[in-house]
C-alpha atoms as a PDB file:
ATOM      1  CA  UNK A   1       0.000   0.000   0.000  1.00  0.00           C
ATOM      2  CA  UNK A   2       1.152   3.574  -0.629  1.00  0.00           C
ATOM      3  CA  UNK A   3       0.407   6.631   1.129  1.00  0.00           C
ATOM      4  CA  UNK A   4      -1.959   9.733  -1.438  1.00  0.00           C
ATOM      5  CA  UNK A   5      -2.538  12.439  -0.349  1.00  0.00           C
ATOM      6  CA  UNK A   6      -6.220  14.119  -2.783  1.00  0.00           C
ATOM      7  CA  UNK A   7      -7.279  17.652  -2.682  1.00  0.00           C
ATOM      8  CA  UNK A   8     -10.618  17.877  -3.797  1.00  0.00           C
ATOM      9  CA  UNK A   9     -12.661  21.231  -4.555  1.00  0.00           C
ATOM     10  CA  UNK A  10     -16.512  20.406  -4.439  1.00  0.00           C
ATOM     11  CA  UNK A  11     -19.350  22.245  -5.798  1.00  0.00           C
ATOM     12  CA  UNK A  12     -20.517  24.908  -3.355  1.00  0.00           C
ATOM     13  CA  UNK A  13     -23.961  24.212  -3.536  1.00  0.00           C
ATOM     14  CA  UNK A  14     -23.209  20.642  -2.330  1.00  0.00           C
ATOM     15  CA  UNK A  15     -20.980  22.059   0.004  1.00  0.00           C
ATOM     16  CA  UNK A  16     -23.739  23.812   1.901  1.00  0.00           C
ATOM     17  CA  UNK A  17     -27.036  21.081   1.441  1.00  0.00           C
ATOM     18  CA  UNK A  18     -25.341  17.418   1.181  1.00  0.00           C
ATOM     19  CA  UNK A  19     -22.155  17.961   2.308  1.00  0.00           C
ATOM     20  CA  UNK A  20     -21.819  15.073   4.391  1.00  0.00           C
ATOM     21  CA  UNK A  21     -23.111  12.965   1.564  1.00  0.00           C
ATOM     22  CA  UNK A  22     -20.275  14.087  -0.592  1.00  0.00           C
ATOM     23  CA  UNK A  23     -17.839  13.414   2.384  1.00  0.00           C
ATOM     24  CA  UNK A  24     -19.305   9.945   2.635  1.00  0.00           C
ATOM     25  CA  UNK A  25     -18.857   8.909  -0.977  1.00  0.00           C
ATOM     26  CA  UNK A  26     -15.219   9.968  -0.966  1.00  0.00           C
ATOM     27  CA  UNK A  27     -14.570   7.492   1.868  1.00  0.00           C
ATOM     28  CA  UNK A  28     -16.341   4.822   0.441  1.00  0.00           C
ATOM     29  CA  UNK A  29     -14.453   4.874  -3.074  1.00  0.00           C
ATOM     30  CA  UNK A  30     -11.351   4.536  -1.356  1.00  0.00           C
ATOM     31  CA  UNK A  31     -12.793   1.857   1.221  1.00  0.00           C
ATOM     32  CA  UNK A  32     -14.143  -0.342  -1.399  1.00  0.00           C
ATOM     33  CA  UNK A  33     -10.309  -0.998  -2.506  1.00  0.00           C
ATOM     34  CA  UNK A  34      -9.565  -1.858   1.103  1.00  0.00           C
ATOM     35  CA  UNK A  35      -8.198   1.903   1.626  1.00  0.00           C
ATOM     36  CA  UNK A  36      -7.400   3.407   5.270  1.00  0.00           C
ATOM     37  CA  UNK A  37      -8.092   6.677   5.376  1.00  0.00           C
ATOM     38  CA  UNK A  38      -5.285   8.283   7.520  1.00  0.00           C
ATOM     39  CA  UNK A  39      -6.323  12.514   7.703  1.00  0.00           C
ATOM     40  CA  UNK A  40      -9.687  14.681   6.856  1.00  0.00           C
ATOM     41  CA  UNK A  41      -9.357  18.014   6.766  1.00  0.00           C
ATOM     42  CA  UNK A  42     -11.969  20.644   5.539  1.00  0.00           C
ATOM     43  CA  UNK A  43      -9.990  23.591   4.111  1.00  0.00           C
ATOM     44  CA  UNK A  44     -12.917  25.864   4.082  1.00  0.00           C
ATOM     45  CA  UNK A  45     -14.778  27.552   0.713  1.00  0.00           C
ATOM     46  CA  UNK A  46     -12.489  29.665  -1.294  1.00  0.00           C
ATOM     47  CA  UNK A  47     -12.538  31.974  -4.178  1.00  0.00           C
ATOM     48  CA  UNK A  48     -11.442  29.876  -7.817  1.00  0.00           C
ATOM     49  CA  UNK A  49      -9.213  31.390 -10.013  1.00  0.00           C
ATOM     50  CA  UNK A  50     -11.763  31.004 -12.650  1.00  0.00           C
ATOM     51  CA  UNK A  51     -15.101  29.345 -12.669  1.00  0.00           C
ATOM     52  CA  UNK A  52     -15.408  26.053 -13.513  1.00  0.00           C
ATOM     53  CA  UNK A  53     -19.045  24.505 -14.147  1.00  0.00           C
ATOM     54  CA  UNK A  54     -20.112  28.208 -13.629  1.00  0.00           C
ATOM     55  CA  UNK A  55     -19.277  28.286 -10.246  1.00  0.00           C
ATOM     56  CA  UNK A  56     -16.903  31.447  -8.725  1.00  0.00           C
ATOM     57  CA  UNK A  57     -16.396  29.386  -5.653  1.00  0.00           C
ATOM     58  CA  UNK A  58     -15.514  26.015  -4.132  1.00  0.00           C
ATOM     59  CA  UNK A  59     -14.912  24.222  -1.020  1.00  0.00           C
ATOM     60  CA  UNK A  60     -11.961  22.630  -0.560  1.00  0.00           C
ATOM     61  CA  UNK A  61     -11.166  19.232   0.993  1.00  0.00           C
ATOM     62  CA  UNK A  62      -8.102  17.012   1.957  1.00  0.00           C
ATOM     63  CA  UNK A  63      -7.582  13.636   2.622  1.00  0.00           C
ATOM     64  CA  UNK A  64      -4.435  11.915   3.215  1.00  0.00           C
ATOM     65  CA  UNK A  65      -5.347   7.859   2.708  1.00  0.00           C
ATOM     66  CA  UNK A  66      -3.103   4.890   1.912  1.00  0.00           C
ATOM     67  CA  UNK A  67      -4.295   2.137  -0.897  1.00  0.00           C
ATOM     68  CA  UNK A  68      -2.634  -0.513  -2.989  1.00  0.00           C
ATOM     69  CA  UNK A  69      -1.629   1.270  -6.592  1.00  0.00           C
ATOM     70  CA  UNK A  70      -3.766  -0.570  -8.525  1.00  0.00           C
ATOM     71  CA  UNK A  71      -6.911   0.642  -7.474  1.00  0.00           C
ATOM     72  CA  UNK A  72      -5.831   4.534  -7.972  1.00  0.00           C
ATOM     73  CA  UNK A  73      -7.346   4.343 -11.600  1.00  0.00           C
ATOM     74  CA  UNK A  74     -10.162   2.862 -10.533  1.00  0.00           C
ATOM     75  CA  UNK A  75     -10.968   5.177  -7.866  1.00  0.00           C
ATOM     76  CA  UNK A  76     -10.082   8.553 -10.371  1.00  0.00           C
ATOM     77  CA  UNK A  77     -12.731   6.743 -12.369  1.00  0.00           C
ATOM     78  CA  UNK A  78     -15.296   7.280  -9.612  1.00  0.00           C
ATOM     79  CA  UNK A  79     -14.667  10.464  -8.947  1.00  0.00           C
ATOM     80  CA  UNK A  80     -14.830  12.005 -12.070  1.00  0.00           C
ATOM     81  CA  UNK A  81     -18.062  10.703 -12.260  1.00  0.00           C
ATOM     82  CA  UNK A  82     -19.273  12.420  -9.331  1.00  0.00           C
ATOM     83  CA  UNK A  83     -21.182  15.559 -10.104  1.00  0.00           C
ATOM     84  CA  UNK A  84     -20.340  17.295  -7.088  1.00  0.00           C
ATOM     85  CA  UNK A  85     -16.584  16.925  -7.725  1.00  0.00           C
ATOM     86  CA  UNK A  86     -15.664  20.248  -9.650  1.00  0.00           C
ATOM     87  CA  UNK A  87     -11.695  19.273  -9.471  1.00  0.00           C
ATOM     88  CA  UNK A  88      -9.753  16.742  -8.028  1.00  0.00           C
ATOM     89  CA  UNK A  89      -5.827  16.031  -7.723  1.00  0.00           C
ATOM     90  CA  UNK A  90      -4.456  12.877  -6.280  1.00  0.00           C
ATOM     91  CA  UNK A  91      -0.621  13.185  -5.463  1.00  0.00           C
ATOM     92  CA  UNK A  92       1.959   9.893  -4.057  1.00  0.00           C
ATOM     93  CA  UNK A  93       3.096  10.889  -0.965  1.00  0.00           C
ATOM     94  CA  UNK A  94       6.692  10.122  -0.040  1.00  0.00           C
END
């Protein structure tokens, strides 16, 4: 297993209403590969440097998690297809 660290901006609509469903889905993608999710951190809403799906804001989420490699694909795969995901960046953590 290797250590990620994934900074995700989500809508701010869903930020505000079903935020905690958003949270939940996150977890569960990375659980479903047998993932451990090491850190949460909510980073607040914050002004984009230009609007993406029409929105001037987002809210902006970290989680530090460890999985085996060959699930990361599978797991970008999921989260792409999550409409409440504006932007998403998974980094290896050394």
């Amino acid at each position: 297993m290797k250590n990620y660290e994934c900074l995700f901006i989500i809508n701010p609509d869903a930020a505000s209403e079903r935020f905690d469903h958003v949270k939940t889905a996150i977890r569960s993608d990375i659980e479903r590969y047998h993932g451990v999710i090491e850190k949460t951190e909510e980073l607040g809403q914050r002004t984009l440097a230009y609007p993406i799906n029409r929105c001037e804001e987002g809210f902006y989420y970290l989680l530090q998690f460890r999985v085996d490699p060959r699930a990361i694909g599978e797991i970008r795969t999921r989260y792409r297809h999550n409409q409440d995901i504006l932007r998403f960046l998974i980094t290896v953590m050394e």
